[in-house]
Each structure stands twice: as C-alpha cells, then as structure tokens.
C-alpha atoms as a PDB file:
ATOM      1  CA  UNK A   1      15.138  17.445  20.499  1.00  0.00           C
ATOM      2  CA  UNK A   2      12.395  15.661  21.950  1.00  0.00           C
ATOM      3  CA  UNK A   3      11.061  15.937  25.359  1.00  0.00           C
ATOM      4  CA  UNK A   4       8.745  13.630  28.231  1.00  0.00           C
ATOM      5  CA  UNK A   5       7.257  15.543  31.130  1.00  0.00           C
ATOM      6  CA  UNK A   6       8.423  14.494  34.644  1.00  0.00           C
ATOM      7  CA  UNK A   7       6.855  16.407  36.812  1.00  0.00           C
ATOM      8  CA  UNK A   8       5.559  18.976  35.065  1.00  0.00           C
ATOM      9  CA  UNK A   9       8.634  19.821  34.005  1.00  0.00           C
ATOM     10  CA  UNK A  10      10.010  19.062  30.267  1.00  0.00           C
ATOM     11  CA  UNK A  11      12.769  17.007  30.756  1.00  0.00           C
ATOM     12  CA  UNK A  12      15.391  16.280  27.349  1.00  0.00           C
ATOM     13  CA  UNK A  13      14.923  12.341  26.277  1.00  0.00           C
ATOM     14  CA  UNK A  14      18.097  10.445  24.614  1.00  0.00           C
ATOM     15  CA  UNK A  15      17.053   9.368  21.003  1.00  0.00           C
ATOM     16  CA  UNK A  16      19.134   6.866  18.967  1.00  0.00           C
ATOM     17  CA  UNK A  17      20.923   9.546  16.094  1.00  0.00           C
ATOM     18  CA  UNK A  18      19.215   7.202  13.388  1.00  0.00           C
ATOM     19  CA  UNK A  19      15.791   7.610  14.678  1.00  0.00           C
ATOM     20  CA  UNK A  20      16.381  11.220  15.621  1.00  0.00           C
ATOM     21  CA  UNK A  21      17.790  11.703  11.736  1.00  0.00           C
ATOM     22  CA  UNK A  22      14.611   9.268  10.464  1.00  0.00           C
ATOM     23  CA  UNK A  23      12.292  12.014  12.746  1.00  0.00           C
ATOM     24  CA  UNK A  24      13.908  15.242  11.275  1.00  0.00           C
ATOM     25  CA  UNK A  25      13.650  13.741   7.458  1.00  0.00           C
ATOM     26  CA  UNK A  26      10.237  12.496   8.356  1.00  0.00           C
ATOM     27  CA  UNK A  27      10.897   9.245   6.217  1.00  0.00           C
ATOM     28  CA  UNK A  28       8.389   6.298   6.533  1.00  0.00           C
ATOM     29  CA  UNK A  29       9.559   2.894   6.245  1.00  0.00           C
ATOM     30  CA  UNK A  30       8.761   1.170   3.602  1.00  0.00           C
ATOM     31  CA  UNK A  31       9.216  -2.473   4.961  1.00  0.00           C
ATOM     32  CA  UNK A  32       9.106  -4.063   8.187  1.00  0.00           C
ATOM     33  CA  UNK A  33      10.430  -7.339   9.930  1.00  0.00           C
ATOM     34  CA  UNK A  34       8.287 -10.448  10.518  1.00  0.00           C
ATOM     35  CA  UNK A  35       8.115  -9.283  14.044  1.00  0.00           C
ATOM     36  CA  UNK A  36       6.926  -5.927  13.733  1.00  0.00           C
ATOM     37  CA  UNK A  37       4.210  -7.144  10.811  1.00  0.00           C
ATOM     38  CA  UNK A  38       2.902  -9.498  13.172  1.00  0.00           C
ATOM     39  CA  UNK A  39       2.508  -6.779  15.613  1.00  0.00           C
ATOM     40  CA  UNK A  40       0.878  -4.614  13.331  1.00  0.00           C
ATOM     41  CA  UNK A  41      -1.979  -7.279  12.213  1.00  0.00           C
ATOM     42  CA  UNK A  42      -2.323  -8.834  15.444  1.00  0.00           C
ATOM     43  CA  UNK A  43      -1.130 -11.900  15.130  1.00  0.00           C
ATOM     44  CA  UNK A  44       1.247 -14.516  15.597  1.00  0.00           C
ATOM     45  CA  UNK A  45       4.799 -14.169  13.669  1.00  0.00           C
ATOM     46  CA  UNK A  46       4.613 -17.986  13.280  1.00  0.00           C
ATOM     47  CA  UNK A  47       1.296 -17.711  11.847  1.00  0.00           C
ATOM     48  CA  UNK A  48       2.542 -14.434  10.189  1.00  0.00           C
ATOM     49  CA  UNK A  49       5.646 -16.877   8.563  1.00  0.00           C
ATOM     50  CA  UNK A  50       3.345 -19.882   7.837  1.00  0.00           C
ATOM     51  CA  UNK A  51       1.167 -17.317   5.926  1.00  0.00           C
ATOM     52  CA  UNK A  52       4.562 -15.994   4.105  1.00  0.00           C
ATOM     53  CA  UNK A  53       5.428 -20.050   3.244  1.00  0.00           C
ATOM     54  CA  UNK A  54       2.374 -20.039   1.319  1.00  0.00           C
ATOM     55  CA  UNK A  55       2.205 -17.251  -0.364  1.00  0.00           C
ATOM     56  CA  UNK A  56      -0.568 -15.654   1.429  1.00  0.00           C
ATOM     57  CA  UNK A  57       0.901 -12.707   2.217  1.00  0.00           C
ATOM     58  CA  UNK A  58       4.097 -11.690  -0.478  1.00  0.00           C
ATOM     59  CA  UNK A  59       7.617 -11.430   1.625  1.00  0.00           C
ATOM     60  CA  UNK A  60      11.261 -11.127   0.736  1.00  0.00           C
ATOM     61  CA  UNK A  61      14.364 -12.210   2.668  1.00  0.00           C
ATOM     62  CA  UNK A  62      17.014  -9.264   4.072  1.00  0.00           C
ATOM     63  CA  UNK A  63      19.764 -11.625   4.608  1.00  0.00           C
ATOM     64  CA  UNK A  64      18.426 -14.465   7.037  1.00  0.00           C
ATOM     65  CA  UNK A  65      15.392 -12.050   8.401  1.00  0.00           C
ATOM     66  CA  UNK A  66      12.215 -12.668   6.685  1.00  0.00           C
ATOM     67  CA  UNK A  67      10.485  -8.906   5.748  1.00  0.00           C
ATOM     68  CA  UNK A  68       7.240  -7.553   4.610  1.00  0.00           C
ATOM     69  CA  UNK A  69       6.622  -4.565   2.237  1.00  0.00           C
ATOM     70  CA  UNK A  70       4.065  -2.031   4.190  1.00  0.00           C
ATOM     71  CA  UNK A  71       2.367  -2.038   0.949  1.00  0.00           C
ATOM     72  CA  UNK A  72       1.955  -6.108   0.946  1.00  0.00           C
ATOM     73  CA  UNK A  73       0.535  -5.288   4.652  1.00  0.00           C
ATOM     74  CA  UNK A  74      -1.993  -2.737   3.291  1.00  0.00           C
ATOM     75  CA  UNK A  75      -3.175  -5.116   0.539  1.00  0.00           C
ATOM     76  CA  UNK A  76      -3.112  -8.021   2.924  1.00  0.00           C
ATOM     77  CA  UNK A  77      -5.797  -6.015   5.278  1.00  0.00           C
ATOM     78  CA  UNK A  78      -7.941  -4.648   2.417  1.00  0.00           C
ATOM     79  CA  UNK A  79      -7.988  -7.961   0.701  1.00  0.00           C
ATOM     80  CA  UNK A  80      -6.099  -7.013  -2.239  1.00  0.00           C
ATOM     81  CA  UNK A  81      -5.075 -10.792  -3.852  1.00  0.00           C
ATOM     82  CA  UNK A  82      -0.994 -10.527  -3.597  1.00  0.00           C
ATOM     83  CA  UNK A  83       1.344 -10.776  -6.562  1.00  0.00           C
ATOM     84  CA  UNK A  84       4.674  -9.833  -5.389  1.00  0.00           C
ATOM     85  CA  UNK A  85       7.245 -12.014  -4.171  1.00  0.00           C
ATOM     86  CA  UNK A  86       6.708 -15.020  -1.592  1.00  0.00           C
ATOM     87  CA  UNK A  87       8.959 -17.062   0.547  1.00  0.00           C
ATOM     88  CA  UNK A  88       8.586 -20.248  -2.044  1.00  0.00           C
END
C-alpha cells in the first residue's frame, strides 16, 4: 500500500490495481505513447510525430496510437543512428 503525508500523519492513497500490480512486479515499460515520449525529450508531440514521419526517430503503430520503444528513446538521446521501424 502506498501512503502521502497529510499532516504529519500517513494517510492510505487509492492506486489504480494495474499500477499497484505494475509497482509490486516492479516491471518497466518497455514502450511509451507519442505523448509521454514527447514529455520525456522535451518537446513537442507534433514535432515528436513529424520526427516519427521521417524516420528520425523509429516508431510503430498500437492500433491508431503512434508509440515509441524506450530503447529508440535512449538511442535517439545518445545519438545512436536508428534502424528499427518508422512510420513510412
């Protein structure tokens, strides 16, 4: 169970059971939305899916949501050229 001080007192907090199962297993995602990739390099997601378009950075669709491998993130910020798949 997690907990949030209020008052300096611990008080219980409500976690979704799929994040609370994600926590126990201690699993780390291994993609992320266009959104969230955006967030994490600090920019844009339209600059984020313009850089997808040509092949910049690699991507793959999830059904209509455009997605980014964390390991196509790490390359992308180290400078690694990509290879994987693009959204061509």
């Amino acid at each position: 169970m997690t907990f949030k001080i209020v008052n300096k007192k611990p008080v219980p907090v409500k976690i979704s059971p799929r994040k609370e199962q994600s926590q126990q297993l201690n699993i780390e995602r291994l993609s992320v939305t266009k959104n969230e990739a955006a967030a994490l390099l600090g920019v844009s997601p339209r600059s984020l899916f313009n850089w997808a378009k040509r092949g910049t950075i690699p991507s793959f669709k999830a059904g209509n949501k455009l997605m980014f491998t964390m390991k196509s993130i790490h390359d992308f910020i180290n400078g690694v050229e990509p290879t994987g798949n693009t959204l061509r």
